[in-house]
C-alpha atoms as a PDB file:
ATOM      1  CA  UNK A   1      19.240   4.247   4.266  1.00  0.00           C
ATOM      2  CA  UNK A   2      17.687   1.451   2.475  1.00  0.00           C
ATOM      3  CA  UNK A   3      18.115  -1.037   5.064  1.00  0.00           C
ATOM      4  CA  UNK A   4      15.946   1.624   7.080  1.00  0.00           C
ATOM      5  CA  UNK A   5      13.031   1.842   4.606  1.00  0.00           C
ATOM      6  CA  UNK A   6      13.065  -1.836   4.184  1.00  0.00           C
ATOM      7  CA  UNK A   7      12.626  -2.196   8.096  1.00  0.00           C
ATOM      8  CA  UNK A   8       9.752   0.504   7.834  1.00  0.00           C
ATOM      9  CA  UNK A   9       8.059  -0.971   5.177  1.00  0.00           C
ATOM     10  CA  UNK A  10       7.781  -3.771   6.456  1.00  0.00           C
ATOM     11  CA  UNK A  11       6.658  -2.905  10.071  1.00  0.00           C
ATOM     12  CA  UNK A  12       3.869  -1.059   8.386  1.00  0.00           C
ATOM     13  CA  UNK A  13       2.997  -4.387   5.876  1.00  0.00           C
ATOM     14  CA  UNK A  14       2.912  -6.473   8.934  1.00  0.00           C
ATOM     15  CA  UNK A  15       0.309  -4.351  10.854  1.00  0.00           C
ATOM     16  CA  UNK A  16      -2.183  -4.021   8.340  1.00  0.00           C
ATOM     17  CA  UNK A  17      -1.767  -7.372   7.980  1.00  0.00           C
ATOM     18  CA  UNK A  18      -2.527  -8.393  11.933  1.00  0.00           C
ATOM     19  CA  UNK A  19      -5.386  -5.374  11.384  1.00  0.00           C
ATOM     20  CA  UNK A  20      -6.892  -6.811   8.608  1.00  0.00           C
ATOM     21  CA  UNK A  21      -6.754 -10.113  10.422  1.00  0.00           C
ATOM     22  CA  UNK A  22      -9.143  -8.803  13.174  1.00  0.00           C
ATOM     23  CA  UNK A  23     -11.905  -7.882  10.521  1.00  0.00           C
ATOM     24  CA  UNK A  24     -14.861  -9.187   9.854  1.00  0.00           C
ATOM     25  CA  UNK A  25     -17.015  -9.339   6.923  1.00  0.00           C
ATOM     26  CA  UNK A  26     -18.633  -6.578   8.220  1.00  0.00           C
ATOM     27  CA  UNK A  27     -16.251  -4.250   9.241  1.00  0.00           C
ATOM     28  CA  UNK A  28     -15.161  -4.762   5.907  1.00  0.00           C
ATOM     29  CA  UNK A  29     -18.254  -3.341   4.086  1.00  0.00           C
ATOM     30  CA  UNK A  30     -18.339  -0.517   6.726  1.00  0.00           C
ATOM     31  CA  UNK A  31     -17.997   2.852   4.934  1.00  0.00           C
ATOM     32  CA  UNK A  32     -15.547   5.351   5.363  1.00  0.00           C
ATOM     33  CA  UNK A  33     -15.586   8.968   5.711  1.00  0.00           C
ATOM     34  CA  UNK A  34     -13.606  12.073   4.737  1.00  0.00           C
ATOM     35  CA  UNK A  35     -11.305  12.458   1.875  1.00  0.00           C
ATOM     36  CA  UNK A  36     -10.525   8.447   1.958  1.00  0.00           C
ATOM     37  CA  UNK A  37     -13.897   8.025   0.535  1.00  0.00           C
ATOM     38  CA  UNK A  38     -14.049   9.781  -2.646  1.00  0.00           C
ATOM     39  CA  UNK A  39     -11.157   6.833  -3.449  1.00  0.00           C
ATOM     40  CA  UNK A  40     -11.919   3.915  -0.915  1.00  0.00           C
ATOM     41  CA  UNK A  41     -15.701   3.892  -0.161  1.00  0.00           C
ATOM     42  CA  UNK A  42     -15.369   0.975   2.196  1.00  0.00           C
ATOM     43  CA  UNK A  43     -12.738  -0.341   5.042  1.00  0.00           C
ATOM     44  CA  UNK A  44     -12.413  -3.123   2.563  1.00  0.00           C
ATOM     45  CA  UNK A  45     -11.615  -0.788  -0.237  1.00  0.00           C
ATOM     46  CA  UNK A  46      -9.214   0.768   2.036  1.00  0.00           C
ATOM     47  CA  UNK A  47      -7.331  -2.076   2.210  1.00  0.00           C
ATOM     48  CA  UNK A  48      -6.961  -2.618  -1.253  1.00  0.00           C
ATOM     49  CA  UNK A  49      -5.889   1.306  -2.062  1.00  0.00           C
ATOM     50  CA  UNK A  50      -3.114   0.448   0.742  1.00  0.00           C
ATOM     51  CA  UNK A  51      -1.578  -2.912  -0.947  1.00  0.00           C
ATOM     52  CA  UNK A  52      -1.990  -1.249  -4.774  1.00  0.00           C
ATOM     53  CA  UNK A  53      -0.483   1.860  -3.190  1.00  0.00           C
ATOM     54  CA  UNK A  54       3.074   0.178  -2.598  1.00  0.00           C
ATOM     55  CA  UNK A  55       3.251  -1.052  -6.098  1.00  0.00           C
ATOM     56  CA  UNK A  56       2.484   2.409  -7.289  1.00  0.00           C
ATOM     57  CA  UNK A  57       5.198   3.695  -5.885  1.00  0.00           C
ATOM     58  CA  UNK A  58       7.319   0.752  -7.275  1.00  0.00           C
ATOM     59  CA  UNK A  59       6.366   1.367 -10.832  1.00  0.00           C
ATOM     60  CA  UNK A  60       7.489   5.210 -10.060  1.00  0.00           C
ATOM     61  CA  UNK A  61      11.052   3.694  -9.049  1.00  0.00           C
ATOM     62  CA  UNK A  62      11.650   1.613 -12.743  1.00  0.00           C
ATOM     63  CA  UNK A  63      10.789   4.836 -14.172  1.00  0.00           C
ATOM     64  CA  UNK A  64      13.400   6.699 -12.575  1.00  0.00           C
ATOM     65  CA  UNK A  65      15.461   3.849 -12.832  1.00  0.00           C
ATOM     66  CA  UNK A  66      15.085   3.879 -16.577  1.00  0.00           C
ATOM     67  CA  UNK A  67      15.856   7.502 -17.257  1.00  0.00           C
ATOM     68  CA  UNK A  68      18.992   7.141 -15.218  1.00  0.00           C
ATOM     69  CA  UNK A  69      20.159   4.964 -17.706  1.00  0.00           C
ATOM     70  CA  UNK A  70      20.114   1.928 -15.193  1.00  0.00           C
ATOM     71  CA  UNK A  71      19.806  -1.779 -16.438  1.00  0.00           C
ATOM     72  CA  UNK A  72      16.283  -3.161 -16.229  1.00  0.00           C
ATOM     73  CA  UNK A  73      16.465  -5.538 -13.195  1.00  0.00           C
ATOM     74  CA  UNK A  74      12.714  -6.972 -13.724  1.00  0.00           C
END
């Protein structure tokens, strides 16, 4: 249900928030490895792909919206 991916969502907001919180500068310039780092080549750049990543998805929903025929809400 909605009310279900609302709660998810924002479980998963609030803990990369409290991770983020426990970085430092550092950890933050450390590089990453695998397939994350042809698109994120840093923990900090990680964290950026994962808060752009949400509004992504939200610019996919006013598409859909929109060829529904549904009002515009924003």
């Amino acid at each position: 249900s909605k009310s279900q991916y609302q709660t998810l969502f924002e479980a998963g907001r609030m803990a990369t928030l409290e991770a983020a919180g426990r970085l430092s500068e550092a950890d933050l310039d450390r590089p990453t490895e695998g397939q994350v780092a042809k698109y994120a080549p840093t923990v900090g750049k990680v964290l950026i792909l994962i808060s752009t990543h949400d509004m992504m998805h939200g610019g996919q929903f006013t598409v859909i919206r929109r060829k529904l025929g549904k009002p515009v809400l924003f």
